[in-house]
N, C-alpha and C. Protein backbone atom coordinates (compact mmCIF):
# COMPACT_ATOMS: atom_id res chain seq x y z
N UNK A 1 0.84 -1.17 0.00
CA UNK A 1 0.00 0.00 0.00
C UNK A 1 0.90 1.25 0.00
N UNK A 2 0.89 2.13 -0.46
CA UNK A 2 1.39 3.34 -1.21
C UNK A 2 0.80 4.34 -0.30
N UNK A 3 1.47 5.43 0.72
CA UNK A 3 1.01 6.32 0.96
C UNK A 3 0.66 7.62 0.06
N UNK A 4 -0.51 8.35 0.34
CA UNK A 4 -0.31 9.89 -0.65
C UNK A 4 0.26 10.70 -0.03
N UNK A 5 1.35 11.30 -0.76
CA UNK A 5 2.24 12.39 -0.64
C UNK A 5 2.32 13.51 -0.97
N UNK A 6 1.67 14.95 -0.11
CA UNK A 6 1.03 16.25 -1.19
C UNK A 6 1.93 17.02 -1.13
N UNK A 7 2.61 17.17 -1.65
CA UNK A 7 4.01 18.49 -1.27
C UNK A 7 3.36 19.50 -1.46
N UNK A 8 3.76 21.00 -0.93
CA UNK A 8 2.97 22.43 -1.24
C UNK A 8 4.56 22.58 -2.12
N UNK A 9 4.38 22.72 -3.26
CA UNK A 9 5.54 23.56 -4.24
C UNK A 9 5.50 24.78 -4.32
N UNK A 10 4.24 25.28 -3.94
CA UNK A 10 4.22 26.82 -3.78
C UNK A 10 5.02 27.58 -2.52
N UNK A 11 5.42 26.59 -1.94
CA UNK A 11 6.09 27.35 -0.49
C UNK A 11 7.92 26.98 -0.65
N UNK A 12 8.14 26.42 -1.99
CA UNK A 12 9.65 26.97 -2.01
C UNK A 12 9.76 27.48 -3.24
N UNK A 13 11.38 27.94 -3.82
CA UNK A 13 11.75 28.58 -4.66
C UNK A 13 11.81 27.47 -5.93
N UNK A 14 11.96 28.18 -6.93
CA UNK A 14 12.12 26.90 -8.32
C UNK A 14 13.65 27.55 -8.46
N UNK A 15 14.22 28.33 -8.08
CA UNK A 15 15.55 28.65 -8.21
C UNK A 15 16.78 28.21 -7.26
N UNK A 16 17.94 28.31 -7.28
CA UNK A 16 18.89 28.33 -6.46
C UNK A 16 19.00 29.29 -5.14
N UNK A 17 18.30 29.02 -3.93
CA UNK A 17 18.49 29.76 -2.78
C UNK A 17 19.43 30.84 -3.22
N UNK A 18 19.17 32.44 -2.32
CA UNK A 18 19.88 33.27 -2.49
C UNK A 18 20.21 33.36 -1.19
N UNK A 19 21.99 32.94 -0.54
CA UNK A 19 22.06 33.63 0.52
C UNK A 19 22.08 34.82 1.19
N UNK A 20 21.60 34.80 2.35
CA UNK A 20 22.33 36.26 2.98
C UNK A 20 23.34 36.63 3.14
N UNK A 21 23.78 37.89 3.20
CA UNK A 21 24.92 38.54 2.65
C UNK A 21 25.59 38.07 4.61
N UNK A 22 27.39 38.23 4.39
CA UNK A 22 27.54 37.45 5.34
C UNK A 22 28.98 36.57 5.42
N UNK A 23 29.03 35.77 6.07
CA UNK A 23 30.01 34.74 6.65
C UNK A 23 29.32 33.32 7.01
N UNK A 24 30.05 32.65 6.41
CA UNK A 24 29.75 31.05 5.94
C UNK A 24 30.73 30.21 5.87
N UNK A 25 29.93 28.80 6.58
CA UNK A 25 30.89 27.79 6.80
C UNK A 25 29.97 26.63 6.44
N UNK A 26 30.94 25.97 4.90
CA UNK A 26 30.36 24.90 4.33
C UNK A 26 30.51 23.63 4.16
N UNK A 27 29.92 22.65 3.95
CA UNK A 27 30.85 21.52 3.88
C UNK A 27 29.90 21.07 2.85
N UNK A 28 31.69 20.65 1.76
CA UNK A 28 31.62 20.03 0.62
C UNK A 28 30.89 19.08 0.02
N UNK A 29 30.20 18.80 -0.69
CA UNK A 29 29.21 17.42 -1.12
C UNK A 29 29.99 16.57 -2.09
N UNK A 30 29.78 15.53 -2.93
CA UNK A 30 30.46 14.76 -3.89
C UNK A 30 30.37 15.95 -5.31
N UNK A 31 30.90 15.74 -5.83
CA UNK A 31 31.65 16.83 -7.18
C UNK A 31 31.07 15.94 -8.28
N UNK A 32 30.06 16.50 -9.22
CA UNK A 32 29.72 15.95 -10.64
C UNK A 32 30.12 16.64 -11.98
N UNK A 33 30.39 15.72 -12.47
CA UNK A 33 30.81 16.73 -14.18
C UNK A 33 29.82 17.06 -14.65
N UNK A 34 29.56 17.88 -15.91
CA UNK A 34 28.72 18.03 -16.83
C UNK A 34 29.43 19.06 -17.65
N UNK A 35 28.67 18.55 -18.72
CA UNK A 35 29.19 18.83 -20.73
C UNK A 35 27.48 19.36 -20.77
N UNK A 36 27.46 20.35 -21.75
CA UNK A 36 26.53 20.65 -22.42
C UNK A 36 26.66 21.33 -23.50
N UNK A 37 25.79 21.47 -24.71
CA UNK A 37 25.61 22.91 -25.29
C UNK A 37 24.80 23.55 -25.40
N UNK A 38 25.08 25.27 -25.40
CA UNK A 38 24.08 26.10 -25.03
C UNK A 38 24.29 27.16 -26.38
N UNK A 39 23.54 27.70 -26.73
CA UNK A 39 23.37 28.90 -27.90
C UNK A 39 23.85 30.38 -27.69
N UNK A 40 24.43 30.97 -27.64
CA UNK A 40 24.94 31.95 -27.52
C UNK A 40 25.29 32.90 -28.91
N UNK A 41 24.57 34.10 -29.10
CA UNK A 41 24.40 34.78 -30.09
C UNK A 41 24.12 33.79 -31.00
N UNK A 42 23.03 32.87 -31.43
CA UNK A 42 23.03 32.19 -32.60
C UNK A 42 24.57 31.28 -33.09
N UNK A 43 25.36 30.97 -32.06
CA UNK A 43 26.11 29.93 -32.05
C UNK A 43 26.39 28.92 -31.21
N UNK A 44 25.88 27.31 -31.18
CA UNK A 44 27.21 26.70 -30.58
C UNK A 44 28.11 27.08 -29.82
N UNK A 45 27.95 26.74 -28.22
CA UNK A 45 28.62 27.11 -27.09
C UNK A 45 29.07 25.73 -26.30
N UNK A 46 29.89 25.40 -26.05
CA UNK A 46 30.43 23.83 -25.24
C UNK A 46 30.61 24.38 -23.86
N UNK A 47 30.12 24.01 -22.82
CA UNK A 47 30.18 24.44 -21.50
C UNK A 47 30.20 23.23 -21.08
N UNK A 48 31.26 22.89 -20.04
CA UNK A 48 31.91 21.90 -19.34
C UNK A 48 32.09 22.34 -18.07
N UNK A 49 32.36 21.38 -16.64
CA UNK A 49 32.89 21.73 -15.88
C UNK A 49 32.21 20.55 -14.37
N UNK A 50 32.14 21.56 -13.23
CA UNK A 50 32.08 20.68 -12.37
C UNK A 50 30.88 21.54 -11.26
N UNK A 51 29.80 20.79 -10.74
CA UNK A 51 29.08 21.38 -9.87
C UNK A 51 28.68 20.49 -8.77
N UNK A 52 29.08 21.39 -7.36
CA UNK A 52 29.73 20.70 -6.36
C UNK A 52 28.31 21.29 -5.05
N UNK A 53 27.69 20.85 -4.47
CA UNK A 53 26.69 21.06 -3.56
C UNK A 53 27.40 21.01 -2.34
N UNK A 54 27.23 22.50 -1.71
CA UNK A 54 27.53 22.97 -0.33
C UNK A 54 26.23 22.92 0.65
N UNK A 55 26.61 22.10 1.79
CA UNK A 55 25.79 22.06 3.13
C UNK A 55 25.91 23.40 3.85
N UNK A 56 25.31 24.28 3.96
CA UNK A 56 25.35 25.30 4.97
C UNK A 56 25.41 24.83 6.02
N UNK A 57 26.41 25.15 7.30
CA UNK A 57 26.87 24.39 7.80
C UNK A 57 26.55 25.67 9.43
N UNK A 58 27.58 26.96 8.80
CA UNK A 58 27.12 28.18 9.70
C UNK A 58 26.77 29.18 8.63
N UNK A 59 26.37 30.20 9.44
CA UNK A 59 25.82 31.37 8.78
C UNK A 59 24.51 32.39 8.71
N UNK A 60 24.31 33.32 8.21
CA UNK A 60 23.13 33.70 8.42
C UNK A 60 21.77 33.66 7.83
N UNK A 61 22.24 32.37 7.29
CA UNK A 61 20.72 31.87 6.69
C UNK A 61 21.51 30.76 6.35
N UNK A 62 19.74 30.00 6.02
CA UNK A 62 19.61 28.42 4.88
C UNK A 62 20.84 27.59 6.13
N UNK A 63 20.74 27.82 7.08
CA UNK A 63 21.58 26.38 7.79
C UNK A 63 20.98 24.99 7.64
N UNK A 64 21.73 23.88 7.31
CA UNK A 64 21.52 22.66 6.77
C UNK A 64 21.12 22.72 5.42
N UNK A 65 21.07 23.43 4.69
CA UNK A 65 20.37 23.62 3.60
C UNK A 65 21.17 23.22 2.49
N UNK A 66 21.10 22.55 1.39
CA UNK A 66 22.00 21.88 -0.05
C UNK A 66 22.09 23.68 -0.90
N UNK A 67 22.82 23.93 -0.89
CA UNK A 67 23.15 25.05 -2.27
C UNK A 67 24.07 24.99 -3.29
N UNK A 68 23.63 24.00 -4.48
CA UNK A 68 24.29 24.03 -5.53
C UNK A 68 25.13 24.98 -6.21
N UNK A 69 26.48 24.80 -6.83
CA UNK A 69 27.23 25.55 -7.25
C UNK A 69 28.21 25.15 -7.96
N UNK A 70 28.32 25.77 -9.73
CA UNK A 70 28.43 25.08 -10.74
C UNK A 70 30.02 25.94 -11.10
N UNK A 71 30.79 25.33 -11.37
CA UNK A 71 32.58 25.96 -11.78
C UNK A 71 32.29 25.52 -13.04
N UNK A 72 32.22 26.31 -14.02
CA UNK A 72 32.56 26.39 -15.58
C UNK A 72 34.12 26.15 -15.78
N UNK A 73 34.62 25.27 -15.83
CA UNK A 73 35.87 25.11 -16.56
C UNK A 73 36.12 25.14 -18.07
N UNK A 74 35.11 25.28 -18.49
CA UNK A 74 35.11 25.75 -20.01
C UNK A 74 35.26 27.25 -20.72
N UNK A 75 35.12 28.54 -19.23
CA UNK A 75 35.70 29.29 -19.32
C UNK A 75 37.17 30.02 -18.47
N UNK A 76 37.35 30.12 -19.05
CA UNK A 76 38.92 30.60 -19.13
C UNK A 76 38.75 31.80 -18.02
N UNK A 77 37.74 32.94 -18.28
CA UNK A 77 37.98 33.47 -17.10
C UNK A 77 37.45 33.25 -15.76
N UNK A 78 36.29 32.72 -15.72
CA UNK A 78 36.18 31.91 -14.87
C UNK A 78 37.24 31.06 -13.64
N UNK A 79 38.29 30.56 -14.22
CA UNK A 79 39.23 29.72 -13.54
C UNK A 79 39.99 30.04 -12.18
N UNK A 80 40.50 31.46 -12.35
CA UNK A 80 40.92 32.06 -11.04
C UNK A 80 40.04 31.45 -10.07
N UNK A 81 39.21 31.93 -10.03
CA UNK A 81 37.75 31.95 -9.05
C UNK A 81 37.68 30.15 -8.75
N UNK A 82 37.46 29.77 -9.68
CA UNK A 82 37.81 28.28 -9.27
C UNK A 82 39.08 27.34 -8.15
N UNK A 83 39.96 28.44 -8.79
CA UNK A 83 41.35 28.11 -8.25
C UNK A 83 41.31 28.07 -6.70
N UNK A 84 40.57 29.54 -6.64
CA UNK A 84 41.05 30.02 -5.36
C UNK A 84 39.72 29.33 -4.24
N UNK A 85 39.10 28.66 -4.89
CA UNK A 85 37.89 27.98 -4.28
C UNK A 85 38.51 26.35 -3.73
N UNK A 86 39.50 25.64 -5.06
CA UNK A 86 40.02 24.66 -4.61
C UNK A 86 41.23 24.80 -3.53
N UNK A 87 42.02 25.89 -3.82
CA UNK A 87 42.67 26.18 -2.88
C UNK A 87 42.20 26.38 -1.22
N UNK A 88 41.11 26.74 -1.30
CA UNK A 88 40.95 26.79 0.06
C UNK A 88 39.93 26.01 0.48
N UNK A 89 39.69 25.12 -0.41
CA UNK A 89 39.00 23.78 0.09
C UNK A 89 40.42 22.87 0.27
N UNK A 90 41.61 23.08 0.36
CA UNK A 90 42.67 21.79 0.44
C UNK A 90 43.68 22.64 1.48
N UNK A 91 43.07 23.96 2.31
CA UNK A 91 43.97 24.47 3.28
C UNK A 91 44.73 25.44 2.82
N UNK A 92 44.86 26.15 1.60
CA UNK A 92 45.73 26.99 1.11
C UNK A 92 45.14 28.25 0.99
N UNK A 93 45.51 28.77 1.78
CA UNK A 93 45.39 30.48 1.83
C UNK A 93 45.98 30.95 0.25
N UNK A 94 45.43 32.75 0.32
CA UNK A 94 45.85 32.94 -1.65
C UNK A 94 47.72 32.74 -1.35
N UNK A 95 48.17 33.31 0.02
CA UNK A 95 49.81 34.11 -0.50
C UNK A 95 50.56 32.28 -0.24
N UNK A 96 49.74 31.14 0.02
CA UNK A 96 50.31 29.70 -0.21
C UNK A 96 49.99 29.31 -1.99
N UNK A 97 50.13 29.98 -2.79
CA UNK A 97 49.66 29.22 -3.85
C UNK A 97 50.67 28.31 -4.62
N UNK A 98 51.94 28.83 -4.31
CA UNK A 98 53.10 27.89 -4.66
C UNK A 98 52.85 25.99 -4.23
N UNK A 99 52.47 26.39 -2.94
CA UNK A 99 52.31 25.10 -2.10
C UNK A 99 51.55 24.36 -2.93
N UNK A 100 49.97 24.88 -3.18
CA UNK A 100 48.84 24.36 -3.63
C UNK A 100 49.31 24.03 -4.85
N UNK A 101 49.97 24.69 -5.85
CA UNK A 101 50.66 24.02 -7.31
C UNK A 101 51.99 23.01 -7.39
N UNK A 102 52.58 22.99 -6.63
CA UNK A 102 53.25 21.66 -5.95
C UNK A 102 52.64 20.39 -5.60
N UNK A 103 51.81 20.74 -4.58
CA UNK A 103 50.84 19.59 -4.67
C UNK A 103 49.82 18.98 -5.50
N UNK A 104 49.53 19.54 -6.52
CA UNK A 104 48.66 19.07 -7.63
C UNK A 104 49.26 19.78 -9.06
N UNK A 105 50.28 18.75 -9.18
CA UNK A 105 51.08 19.79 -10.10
C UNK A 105 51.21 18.83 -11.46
N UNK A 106 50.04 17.81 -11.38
CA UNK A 106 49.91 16.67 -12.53
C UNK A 106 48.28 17.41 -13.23
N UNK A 107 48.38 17.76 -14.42
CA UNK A 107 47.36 17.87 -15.55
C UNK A 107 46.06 17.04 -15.06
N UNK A 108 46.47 16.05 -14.86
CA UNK A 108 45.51 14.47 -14.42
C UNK A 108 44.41 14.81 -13.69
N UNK A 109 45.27 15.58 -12.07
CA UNK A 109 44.82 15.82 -10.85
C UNK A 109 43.21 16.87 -11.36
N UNK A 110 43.27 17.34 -12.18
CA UNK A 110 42.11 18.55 -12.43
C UNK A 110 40.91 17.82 -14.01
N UNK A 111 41.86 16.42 -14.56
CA UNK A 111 40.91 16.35 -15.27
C UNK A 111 39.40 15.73 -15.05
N UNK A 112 38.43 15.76 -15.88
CA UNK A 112 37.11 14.93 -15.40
C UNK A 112 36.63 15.14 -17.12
N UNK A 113 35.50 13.60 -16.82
CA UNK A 113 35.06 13.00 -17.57
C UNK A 113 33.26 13.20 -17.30
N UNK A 114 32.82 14.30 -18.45
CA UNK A 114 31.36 14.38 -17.67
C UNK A 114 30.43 12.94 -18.14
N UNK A 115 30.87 12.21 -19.03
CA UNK A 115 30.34 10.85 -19.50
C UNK A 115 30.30 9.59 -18.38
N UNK A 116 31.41 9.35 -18.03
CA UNK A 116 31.86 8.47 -17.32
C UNK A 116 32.33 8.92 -15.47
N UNK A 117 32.34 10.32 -15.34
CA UNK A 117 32.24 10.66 -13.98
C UNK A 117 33.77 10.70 -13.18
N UNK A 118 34.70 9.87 -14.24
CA UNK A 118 35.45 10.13 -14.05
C UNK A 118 36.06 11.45 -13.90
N UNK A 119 36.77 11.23 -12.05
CA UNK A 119 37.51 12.94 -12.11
C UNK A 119 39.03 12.27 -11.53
N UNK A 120 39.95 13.71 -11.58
CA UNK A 120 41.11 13.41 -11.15
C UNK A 120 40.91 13.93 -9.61
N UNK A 121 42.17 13.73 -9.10
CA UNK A 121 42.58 13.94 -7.38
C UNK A 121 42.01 15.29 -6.66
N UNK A 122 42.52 16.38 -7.44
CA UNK A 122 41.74 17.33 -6.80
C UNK A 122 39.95 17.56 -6.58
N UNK A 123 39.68 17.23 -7.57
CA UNK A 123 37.92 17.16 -7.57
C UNK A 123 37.55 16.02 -6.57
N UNK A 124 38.22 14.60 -7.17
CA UNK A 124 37.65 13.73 -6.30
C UNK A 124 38.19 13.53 -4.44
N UNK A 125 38.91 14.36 -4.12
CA UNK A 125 38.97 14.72 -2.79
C UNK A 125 38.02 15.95 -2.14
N UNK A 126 37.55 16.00 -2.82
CA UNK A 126 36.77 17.28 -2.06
C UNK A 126 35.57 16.91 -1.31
N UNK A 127 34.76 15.86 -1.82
CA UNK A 127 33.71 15.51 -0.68
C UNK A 127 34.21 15.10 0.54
N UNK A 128 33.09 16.14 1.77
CA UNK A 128 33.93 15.92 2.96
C UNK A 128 34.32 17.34 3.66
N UNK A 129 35.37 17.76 3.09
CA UNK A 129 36.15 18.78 3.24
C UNK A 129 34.67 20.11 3.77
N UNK A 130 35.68 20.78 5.29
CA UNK A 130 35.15 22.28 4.95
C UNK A 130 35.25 23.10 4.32
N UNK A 131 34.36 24.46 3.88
CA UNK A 131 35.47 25.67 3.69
C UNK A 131 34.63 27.01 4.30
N UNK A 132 35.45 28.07 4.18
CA UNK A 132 34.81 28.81 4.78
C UNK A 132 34.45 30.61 3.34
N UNK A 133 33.47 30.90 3.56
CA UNK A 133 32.89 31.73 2.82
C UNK A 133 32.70 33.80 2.54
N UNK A 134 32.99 33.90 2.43
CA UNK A 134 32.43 35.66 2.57
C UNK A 134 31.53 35.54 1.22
N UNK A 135 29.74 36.36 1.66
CA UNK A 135 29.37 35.98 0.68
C UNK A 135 28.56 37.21 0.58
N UNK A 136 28.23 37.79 -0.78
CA UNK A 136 28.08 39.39 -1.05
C UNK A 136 26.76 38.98 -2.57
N UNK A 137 25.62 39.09 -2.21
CA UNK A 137 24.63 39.37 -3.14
C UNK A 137 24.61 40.43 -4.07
N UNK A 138 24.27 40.12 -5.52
CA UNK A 138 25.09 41.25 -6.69
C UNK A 138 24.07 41.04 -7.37
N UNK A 139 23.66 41.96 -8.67
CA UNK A 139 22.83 41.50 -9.44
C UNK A 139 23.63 40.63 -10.40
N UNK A 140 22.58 39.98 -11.59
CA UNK A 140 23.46 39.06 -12.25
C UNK A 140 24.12 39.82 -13.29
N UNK A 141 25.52 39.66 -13.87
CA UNK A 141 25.81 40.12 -15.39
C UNK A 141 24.88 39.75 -16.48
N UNK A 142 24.23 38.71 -16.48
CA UNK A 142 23.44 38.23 -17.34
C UNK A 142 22.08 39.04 -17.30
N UNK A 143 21.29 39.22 -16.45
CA UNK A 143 20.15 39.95 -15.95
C UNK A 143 20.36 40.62 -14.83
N UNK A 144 20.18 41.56 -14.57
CA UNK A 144 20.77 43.35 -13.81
C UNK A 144 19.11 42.67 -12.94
N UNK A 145 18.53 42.28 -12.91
CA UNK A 145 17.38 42.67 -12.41
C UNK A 145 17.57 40.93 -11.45
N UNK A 146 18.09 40.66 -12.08
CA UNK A 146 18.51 38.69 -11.17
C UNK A 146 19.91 39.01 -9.75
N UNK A 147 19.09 38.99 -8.79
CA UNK A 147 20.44 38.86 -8.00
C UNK A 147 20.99 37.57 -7.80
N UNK A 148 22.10 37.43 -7.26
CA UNK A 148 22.94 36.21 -7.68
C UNK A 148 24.18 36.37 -6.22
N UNK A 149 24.90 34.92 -5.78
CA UNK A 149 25.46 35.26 -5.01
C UNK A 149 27.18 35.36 -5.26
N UNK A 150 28.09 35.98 -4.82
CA UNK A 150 29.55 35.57 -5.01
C UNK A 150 29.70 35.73 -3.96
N UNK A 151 30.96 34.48 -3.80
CA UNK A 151 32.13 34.14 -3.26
C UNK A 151 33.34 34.07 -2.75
N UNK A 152 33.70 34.64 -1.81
CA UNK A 152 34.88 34.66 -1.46
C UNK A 152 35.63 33.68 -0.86
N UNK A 153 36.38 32.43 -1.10
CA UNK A 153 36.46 31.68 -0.78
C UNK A 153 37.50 31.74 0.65
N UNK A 154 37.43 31.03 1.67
CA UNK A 154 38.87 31.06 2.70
C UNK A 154 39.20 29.74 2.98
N UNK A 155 39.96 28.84 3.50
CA UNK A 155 40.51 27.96 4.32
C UNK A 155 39.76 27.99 5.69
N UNK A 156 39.64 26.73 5.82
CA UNK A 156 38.62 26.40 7.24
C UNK A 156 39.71 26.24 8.47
């Protein structure tokens, strides 16, 4: 026998939680690839990369709460921001970055496979891990009228 199950969908968001502006402490979820393409000016766009779900852990909102968050490695400028996100998910402050490229200083360590799920060392160590946050609500570049959150990443 099958219970009925009525969810109210009207009482959450269809979007990605917006945090409050603030200080945050997260912990890491398992890391998935994904490949897509998307249209951009009437062309063929390849967007790749990795999106990694943070537990709100502390902070001033959404505690316990899943907040998805997607690293485009398919853009180039993008990557800093990435960097400095893995970096201080593996203990490396910015003025350690020598350290952090020593230690993952194999091509391998950063690749992933959005088919097969295959990732290298740095991605696939990250579930688990804390990190800690400064986080500043902006509108979006894409839509001025979409606010959106960034990141400041720190070492836990």
């Amino acid at each position: 026998m099958s219970k009925r199950f009525t969810p109210n969908l009207s009482a959450v968001s269809a979007g990605i939680p917006l945090l409050d502006d603030g200080s945050y402490e997260f912990s890491i979820g398992e890391p998935k690839a994904f490949a897509r393409t998307t249209q951009k000016n009437g062309i063929d766009v390849e967007l790749s990369g990795i999106t990694v779900s943070f537990k709100v852990v502390e902070g001033p909102s959404h505690i316990n709460k899943n907040i998805p968050q997607s690293f485009y490695l398919s853009n180039e400028d993008a990557q800093p921001m990435i960097k400095q996100f893995l970096m201080a998910a593996y203990g490396f402050g910015k003025v350690s970055e020598a350290g952090f490229n020593e230690q993952f200083s194999n091509g391998e360590d950063y690749a992933y496979d959005a088919e097969t799920q295959e990732m290298g060392e740095v991605w696939r160590g990250l579930a688990g891990k804390r990190i800690l946050a400064e986080v500043v609500s902006k509108p979006s570049k894409q839509d001025p009228n979409q606010m959106q959150n960034r990141f400041t990443w720190a070492p836990f």
